[in-house]
Protein backbone atom coordinates (compact mmCIF):
# COMPACT_ATOMS: atom_id res chain seq x y z
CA UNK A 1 0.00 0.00 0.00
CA UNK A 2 1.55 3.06 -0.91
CA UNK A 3 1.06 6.15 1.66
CA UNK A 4 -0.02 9.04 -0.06
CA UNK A 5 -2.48 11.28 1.52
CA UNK A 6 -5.46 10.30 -0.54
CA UNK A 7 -4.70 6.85 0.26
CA UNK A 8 -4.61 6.57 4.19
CA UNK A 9 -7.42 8.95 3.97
CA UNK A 10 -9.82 6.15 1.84
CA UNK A 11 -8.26 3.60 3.77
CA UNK A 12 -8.92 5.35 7.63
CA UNK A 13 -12.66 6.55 5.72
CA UNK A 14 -13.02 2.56 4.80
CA UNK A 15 -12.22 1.90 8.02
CA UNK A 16 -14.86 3.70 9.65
CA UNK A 17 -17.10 3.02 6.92
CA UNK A 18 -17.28 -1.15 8.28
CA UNK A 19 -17.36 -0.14 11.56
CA UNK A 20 -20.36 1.90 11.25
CA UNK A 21 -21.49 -1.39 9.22
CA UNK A 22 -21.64 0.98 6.08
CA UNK A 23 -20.42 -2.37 3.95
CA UNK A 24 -20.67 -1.53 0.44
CA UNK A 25 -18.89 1.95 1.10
CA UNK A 26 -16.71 -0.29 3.04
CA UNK A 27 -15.72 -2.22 0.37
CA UNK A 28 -15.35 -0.22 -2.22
CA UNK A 29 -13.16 2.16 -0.28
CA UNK A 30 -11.27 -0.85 0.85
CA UNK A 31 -10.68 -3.27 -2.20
CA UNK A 32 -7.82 -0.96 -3.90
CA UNK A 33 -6.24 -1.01 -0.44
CA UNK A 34 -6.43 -4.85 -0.04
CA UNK A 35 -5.30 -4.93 -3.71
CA UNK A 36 -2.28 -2.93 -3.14
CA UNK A 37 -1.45 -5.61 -0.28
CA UNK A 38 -2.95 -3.84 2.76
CA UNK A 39 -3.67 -7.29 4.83
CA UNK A 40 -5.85 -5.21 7.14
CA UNK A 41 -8.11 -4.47 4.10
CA UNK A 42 -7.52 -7.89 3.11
CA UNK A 43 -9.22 -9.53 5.73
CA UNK A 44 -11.81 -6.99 6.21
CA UNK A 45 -12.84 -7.40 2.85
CA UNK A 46 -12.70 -11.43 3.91
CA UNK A 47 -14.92 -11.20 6.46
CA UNK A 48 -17.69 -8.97 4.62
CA UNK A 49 -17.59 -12.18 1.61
CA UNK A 50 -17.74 -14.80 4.16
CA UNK A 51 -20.72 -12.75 6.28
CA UNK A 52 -22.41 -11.43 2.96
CA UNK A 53 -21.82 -8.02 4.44
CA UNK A 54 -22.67 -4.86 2.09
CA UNK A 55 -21.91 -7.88 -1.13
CA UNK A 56 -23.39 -11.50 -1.72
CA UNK A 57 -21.60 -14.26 0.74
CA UNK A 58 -18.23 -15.05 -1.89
CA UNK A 59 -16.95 -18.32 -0.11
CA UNK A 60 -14.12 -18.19 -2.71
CA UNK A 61 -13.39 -14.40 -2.35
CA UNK A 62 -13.31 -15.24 1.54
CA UNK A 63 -11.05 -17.29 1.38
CA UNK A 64 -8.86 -15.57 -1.03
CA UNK A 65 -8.88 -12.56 1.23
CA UNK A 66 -8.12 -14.37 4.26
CA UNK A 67 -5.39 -16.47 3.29
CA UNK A 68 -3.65 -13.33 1.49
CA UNK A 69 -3.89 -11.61 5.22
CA UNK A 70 -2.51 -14.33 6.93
CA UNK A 71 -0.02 -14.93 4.65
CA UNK A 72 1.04 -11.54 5.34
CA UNK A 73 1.27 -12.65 8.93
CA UNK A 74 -1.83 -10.45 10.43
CA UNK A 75 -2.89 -12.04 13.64
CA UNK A 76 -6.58 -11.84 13.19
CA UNK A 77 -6.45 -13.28 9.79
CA UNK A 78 -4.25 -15.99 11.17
CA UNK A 79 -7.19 -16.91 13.91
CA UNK A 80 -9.85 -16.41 11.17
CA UNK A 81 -8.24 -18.59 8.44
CA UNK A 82 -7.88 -21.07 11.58
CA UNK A 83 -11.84 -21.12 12.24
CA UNK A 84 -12.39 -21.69 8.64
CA UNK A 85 -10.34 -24.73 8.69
CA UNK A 86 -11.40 -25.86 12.38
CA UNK A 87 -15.24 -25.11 10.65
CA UNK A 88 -15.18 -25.87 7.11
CA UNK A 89 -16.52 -22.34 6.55
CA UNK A 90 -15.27 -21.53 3.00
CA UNK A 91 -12.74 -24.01 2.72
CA UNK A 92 -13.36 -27.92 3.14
CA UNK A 93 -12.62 -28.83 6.79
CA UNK A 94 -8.61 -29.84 7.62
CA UNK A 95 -8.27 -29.49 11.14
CA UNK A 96 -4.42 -29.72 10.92
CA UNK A 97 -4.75 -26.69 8.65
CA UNK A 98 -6.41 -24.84 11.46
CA UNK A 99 -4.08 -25.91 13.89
CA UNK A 100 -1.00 -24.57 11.83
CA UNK A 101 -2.98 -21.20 11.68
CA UNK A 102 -4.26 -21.42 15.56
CA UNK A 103 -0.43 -21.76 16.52
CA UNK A 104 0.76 -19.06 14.36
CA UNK A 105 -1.90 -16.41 15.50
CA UNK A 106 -1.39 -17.89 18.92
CA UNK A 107 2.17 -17.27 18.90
CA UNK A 108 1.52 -13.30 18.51
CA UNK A 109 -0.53 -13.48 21.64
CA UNK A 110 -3.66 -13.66 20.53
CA UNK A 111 -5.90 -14.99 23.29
CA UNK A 112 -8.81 -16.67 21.15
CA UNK A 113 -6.65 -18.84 18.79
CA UNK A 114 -4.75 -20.02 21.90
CA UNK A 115 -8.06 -21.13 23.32
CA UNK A 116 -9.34 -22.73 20.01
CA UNK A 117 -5.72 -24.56 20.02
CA UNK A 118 -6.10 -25.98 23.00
CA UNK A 119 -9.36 -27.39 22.39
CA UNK A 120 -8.49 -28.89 18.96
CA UNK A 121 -5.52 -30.34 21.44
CA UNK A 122 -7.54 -30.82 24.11
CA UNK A 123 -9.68 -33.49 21.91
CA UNK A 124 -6.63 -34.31 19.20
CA UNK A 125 -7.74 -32.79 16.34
CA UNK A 126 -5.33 -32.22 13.82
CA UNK A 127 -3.29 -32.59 16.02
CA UNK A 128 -1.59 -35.48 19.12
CA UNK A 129 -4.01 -35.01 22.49
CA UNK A 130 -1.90 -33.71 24.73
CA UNK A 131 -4.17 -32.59 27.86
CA UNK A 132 -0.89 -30.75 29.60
CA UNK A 133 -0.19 -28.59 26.33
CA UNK A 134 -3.94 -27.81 26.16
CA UNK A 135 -4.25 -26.90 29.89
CA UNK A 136 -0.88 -24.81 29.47
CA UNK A 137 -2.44 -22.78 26.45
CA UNK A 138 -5.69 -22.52 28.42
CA UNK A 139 -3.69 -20.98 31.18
CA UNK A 140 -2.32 -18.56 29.48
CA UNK A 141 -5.19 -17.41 27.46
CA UNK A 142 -6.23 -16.65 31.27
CA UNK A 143 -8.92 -19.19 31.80
């Protein structure tokens, strides 16, 4: 993404534009951005496709969107890619695919992938049972 002025300003007013749950602004502020390799852009433009938010539900857009985020190794994308996987939403269900992306967004800290880790672990999913590394992961989400 380059970082002229007129840029950051669609990309802050795209922003805003999904969180106010204005979608179709949202998108079409934000799909240059993602296509310019902004992975925050990315993967909001992957969850409005997999939600049918402000467009029609795109399971293959979805996807595309949230695997381009995560490859670009943003955290939330990494958890989200992980659900799909762990769910089969979008993408056929592999849940040793989710638990590469659970440990990679779990290994920036984030709290929810470290849970859904440990339960995939928890029940060996993907993945040996190992009820020590589960309870471990649980612990340090803080539960």
């Amino acid at each position: 993404m380059t970082d002229s002025p007129d840029d950051i300003m669609d990309f802050n007013s795209g922003m805003a534009a999904f969180e106010a749950k204005h979608f179709s602004r949202a998108m079409k502020l934000l799909s240059p951005i993602a296509e310019s390799g902004s992975t925050e852009a990315q993967y909001r433009l992957a969850i409005m496709y997999q939600n049918g938010l402000g467009v029609v539900r795109n399971e293959l857009l979805a996807y595309k969107w949230m695997k381009s985020a995560a490859s670009g190794d943003y955290g939330p994308a990494l958890h989200g890619l992980g659900f799909m996987y762990m769910e089969g939403d979008c993408v056929e269900q592999d849940d040793s695919r989710a638990v590469k992306w659970f440990e990679a967004a779990a290994a920036q800290g984030l709290e929810g992938a470290m849970v859904a880790l440990a339960q995939l672990i928890e029940q060996g999913r993907g993945v040996e049972k190992d009820a020590e590394r589960a309870k471990a992961l649980y612990k340090k989400a803080g539960f």
